[in-house]
PDB file of N, CA and C in Angstrom:
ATOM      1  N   UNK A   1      -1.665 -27.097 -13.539  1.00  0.00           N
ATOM      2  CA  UNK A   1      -1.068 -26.312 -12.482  1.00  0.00           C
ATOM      3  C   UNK A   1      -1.485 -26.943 -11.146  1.00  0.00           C
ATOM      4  N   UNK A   2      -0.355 -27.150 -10.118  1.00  0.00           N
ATOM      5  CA  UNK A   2      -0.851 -28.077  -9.114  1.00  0.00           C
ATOM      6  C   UNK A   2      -1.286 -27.004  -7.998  1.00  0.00           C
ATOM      7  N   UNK A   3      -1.694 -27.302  -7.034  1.00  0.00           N
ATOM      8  CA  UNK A   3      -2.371 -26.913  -6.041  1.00  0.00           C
ATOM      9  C   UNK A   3      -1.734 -25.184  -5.243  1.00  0.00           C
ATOM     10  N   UNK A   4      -0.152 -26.035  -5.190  1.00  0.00           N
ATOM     11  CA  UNK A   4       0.803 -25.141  -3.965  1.00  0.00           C
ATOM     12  C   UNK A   4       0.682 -23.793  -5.359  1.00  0.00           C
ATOM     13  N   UNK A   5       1.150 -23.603  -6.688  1.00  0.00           N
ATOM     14  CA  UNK A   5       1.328 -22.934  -7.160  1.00  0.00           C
ATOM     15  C   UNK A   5       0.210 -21.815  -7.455  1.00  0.00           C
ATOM     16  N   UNK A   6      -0.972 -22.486  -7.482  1.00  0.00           N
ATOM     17  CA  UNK A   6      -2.304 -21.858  -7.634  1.00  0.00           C
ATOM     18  C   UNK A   6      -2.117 -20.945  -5.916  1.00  0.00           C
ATOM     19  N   UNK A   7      -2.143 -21.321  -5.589  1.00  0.00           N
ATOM     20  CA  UNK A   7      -2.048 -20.605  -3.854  1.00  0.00           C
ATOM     21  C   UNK A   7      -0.795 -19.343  -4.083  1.00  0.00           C
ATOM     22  N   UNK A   8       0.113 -19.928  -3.964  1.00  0.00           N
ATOM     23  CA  UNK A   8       1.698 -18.694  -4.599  1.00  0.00           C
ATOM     24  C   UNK A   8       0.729 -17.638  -5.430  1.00  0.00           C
ATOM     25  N   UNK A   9       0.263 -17.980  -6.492  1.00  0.00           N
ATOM     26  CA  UNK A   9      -0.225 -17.147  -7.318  1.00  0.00           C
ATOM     27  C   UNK A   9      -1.388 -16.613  -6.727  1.00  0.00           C
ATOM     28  N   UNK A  10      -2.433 -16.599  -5.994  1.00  0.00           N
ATOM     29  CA  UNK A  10      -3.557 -15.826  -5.379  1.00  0.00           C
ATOM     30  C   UNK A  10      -2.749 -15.339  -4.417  1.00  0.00           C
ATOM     31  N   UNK A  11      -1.616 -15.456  -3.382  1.00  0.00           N
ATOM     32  CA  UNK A  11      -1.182 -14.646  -2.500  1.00  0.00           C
ATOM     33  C   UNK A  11      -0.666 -13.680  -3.023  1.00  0.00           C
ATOM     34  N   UNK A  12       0.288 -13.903  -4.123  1.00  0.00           N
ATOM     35  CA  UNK A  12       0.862 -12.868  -4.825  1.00  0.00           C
ATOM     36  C   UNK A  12      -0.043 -11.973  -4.846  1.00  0.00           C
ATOM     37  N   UNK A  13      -0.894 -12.362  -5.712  1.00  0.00           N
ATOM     38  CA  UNK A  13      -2.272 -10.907  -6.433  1.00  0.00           C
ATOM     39  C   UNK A  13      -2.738 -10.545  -5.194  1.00  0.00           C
ATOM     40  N   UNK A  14      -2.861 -11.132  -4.055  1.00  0.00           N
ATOM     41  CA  UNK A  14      -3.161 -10.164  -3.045  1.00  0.00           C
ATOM     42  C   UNK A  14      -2.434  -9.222  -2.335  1.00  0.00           C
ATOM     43  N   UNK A  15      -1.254  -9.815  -2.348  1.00  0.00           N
ATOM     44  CA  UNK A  15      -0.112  -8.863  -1.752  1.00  0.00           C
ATOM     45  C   UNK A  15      -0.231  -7.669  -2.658  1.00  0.00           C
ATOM     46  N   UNK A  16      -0.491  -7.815  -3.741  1.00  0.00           N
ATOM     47  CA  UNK A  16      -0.092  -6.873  -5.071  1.00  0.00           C
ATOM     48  C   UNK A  16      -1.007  -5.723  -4.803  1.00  0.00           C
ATOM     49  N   UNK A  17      -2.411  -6.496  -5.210  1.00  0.00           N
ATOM     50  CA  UNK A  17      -3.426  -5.454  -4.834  1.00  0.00           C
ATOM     51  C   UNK A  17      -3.448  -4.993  -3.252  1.00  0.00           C
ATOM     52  N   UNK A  18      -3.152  -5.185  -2.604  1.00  0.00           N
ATOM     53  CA  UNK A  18      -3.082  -4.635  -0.970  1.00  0.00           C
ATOM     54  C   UNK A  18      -2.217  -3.533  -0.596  1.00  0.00           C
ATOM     55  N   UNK A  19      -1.102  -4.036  -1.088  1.00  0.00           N
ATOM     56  CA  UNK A  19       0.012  -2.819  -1.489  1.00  0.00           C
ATOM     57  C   UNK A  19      -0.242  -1.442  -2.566  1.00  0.00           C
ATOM     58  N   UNK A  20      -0.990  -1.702  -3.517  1.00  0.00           N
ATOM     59  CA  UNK A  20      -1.526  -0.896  -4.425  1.00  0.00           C
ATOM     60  C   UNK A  20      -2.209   0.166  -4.012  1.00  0.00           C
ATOM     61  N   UNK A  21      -3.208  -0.607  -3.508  1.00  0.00           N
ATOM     62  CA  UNK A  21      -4.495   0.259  -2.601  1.00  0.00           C
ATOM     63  C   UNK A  21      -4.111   0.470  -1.476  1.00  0.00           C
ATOM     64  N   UNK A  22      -2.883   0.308  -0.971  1.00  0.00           N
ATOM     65  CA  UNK A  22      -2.447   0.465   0.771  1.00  0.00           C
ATOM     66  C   UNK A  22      -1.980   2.290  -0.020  1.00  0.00           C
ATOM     67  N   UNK A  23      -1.122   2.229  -0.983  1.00  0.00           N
ATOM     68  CA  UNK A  23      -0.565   3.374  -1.518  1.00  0.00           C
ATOM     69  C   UNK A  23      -1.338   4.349  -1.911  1.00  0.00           C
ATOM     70  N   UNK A  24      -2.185   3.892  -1.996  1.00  0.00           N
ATOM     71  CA  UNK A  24      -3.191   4.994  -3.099  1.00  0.00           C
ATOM     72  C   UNK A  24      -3.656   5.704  -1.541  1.00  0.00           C
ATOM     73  N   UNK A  25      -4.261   4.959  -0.735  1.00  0.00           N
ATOM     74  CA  UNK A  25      -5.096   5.195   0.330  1.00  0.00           C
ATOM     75  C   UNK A  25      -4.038   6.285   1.007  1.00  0.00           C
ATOM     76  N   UNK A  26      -2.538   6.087   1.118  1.00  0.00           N
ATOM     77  CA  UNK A  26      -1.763   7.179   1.770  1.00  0.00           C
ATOM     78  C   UNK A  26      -1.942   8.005   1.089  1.00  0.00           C
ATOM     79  N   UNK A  27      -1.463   8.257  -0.279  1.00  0.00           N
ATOM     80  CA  UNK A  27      -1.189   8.766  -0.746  1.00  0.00           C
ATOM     81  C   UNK A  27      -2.177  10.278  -0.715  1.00  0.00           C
ATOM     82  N   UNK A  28      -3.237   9.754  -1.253  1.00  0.00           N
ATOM     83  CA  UNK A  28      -5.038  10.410  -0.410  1.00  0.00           C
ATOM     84  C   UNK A  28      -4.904  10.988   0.689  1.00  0.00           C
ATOM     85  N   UNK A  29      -4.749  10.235   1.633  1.00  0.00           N
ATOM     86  CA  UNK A  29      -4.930  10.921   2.893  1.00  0.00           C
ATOM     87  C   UNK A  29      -3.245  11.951   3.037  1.00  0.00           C
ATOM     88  N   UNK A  30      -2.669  11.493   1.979  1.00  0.00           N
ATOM     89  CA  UNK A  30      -1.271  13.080   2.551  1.00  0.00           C
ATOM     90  C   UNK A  30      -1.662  14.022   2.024  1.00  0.00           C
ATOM     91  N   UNK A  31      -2.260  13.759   0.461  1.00  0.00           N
ATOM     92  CA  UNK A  31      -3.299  14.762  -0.238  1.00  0.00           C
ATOM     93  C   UNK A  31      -4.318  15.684   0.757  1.00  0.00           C
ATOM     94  N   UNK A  32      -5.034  14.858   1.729  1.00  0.00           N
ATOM     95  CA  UNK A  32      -5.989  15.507   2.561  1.00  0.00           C
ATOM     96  C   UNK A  32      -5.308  16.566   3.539  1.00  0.00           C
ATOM     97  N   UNK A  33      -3.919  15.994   4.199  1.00  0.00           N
ATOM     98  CA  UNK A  33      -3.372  16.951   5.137  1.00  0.00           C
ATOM     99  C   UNK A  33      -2.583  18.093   4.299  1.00  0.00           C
ATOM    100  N   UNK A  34      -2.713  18.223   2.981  1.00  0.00           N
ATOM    101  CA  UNK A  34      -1.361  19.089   2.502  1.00  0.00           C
ATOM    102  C   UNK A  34      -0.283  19.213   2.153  1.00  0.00           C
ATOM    103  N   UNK A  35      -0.096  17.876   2.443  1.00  0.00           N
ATOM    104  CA  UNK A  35       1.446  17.267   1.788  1.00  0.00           C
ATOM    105  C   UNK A  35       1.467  16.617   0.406  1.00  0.00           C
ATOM    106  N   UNK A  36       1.047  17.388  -0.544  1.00  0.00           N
ATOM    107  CA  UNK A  36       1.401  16.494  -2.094  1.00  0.00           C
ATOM    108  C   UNK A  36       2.835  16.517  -2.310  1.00  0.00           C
ATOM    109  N   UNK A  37       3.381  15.598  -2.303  1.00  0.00           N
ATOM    110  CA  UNK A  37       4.939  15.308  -2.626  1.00  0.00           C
ATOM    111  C   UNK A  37       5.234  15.365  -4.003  1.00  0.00           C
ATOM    112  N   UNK A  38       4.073  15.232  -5.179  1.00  0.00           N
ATOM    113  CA  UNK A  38       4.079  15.692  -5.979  1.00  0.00           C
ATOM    114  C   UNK A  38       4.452  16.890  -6.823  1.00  0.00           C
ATOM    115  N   UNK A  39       3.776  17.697  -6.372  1.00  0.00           N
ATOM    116  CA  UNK A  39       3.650  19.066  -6.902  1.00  0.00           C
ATOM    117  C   UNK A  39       4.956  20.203  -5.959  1.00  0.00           C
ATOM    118  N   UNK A  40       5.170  19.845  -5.145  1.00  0.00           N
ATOM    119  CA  UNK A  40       5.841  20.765  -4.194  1.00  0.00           C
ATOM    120  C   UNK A  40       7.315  20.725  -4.699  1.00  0.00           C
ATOM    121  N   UNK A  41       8.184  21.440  -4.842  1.00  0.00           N
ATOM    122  CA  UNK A  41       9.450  21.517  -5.316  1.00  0.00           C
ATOM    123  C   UNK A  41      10.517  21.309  -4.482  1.00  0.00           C
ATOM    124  N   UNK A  42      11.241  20.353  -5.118  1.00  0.00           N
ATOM    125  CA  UNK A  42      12.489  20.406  -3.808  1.00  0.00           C
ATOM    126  C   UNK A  42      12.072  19.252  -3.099  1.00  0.00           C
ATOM    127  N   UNK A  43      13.123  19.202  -2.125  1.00  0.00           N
ATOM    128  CA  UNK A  43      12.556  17.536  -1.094  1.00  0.00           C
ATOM    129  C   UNK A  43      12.399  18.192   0.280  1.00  0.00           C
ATOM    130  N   UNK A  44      11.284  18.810   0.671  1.00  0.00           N
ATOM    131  CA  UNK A  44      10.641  19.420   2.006  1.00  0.00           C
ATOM    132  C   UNK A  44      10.435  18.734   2.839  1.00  0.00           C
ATOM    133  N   UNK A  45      10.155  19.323   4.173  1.00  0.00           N
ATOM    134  CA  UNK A  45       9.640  18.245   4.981  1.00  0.00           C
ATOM    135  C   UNK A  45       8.425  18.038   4.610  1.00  0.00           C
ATOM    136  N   UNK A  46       7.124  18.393   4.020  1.00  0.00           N
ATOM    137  CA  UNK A  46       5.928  18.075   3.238  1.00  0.00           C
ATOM    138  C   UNK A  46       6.264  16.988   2.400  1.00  0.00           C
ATOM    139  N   UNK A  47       7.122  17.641   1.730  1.00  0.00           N
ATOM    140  CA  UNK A  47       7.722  16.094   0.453  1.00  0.00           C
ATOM    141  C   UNK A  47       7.903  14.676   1.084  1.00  0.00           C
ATOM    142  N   UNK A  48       8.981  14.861   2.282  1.00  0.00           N
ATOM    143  CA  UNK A  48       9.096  13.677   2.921  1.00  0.00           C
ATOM    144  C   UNK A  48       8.307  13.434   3.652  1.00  0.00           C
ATOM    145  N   UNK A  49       7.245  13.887   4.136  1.00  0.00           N
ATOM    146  CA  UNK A  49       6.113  13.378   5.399  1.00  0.00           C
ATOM    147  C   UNK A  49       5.261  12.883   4.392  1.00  0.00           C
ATOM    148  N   UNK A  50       4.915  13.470   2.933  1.00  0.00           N
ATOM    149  CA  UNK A  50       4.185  12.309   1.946  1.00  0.00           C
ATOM    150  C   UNK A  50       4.529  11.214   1.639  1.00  0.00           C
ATOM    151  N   UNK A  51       5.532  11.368   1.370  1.00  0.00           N
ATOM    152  CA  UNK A  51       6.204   9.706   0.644  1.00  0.00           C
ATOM    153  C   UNK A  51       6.450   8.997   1.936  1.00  0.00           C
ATOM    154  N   UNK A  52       6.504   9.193   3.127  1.00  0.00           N
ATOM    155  CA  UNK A  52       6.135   8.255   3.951  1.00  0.00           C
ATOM    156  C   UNK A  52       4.961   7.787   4.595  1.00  0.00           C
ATOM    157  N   UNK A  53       3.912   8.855   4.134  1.00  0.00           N
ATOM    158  CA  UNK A  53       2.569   8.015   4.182  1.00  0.00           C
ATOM    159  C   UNK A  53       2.355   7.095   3.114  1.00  0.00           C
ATOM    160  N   UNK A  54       2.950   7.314   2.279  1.00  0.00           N
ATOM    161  CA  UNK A  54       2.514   6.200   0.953  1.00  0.00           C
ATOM    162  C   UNK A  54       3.303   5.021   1.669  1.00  0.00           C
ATOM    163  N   UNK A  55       4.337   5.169   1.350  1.00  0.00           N
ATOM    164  CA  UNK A  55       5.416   3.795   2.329  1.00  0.00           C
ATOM    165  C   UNK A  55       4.646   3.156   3.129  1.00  0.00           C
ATOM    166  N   UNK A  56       3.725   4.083   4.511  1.00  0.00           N
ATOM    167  CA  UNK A  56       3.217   3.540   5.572  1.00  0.00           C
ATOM    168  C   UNK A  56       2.366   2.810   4.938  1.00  0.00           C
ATOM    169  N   UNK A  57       1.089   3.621   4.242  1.00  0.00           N
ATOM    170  CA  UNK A  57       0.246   2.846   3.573  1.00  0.00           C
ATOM    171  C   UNK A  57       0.032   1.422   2.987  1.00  0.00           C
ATOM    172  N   UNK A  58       1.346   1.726   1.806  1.00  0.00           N
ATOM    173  CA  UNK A  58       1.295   0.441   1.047  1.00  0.00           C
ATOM    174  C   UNK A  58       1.659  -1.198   1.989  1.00  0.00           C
ATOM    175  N   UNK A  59       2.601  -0.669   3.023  1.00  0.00           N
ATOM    176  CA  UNK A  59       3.067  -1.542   4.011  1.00  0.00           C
ATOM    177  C   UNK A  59       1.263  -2.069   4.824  1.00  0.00           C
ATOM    178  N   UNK A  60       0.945  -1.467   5.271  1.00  0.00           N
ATOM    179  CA  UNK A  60      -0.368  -1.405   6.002  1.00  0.00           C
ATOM    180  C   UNK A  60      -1.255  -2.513   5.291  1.00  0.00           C
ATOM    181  N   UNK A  61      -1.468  -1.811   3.937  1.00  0.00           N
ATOM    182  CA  UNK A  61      -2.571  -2.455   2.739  1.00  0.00           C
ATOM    183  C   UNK A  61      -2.048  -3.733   2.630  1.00  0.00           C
ATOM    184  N   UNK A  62      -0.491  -3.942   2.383  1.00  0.00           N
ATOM    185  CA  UNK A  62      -0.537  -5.496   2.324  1.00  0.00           C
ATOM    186  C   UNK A  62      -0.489  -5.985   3.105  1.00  0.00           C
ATOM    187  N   UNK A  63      -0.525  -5.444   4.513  1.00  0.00           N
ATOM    188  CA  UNK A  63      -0.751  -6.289   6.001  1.00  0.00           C
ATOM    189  C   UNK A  63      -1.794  -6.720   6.264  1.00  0.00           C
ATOM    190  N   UNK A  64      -2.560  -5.969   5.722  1.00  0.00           N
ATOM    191  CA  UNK A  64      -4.280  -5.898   5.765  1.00  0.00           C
ATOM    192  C   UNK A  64      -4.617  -7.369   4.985  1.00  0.00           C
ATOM    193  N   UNK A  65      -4.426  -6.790   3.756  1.00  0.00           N
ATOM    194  CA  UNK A  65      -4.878  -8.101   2.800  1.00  0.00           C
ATOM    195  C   UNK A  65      -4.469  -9.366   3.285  1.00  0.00           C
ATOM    196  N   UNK A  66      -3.015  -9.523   3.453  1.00  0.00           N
ATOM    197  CA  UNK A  66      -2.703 -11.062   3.605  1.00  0.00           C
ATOM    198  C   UNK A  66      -3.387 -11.527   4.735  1.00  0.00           C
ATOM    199  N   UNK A  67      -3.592 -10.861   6.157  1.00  0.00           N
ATOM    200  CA  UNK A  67      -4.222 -11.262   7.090  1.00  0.00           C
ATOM    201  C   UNK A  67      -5.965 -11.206   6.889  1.00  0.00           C
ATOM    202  N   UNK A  68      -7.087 -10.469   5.831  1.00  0.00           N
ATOM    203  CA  UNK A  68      -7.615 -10.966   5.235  1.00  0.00           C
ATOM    204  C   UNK A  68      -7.810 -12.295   4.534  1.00  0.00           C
ATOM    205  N   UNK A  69      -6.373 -12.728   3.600  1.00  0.00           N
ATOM    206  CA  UNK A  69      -6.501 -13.858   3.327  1.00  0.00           C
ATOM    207  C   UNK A  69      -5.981 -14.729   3.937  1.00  0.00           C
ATOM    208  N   UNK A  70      -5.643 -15.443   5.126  1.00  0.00           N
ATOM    209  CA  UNK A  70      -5.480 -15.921   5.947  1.00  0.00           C
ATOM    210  C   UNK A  70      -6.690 -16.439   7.073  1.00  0.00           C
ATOM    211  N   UNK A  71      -7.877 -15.692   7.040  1.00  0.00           N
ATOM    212  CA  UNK A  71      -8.596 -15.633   8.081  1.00  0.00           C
ATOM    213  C   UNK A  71      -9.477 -17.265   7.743  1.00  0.00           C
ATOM    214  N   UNK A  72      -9.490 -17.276   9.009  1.00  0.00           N
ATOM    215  CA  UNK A  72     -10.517 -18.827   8.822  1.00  0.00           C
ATOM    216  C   UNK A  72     -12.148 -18.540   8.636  1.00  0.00           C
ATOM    217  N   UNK A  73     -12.945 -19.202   7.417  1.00  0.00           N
ATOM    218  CA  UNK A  73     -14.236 -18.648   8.266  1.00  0.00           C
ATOM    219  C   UNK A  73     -14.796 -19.586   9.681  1.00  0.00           C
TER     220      UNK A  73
END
């Protein structure tokens, strides 16, 4: 496996995991304010103010990571 592909493949897994844990981390904190989009019936404004913290999140987490992996030491 040559060089460029080994790289493709560690950015990937970071994007992956960044996004993962970007989601989880919203997801948590909509949990904290009261908005489980889960459990609540129907598509509320609770419903939708959760699933756009997850959105925000996961967006965030992989912003985070890649510019993590990017950084020079």
């Amino acid at each position: 496996m040559n060089i460029e592909t080994k790289n493709a493949l560690g950015e990937g897994l970071v994007d992956a995991l960044g996004f993962v844990a970007g989601a989880m981390a919203g997801g948590l904190l909509a949990r904290a304010f009261g908005l489980d989009f889960l459990s609540e019936q129907g598509w509320g404004t609770g419903s939708i103010a959760g699933i756009l913290l997850v959105g925000l999140g996961a967006g965030l987490g992989k912003t985070l990571a890649r510019k993590l992996l990017r950084r020079q030491p």
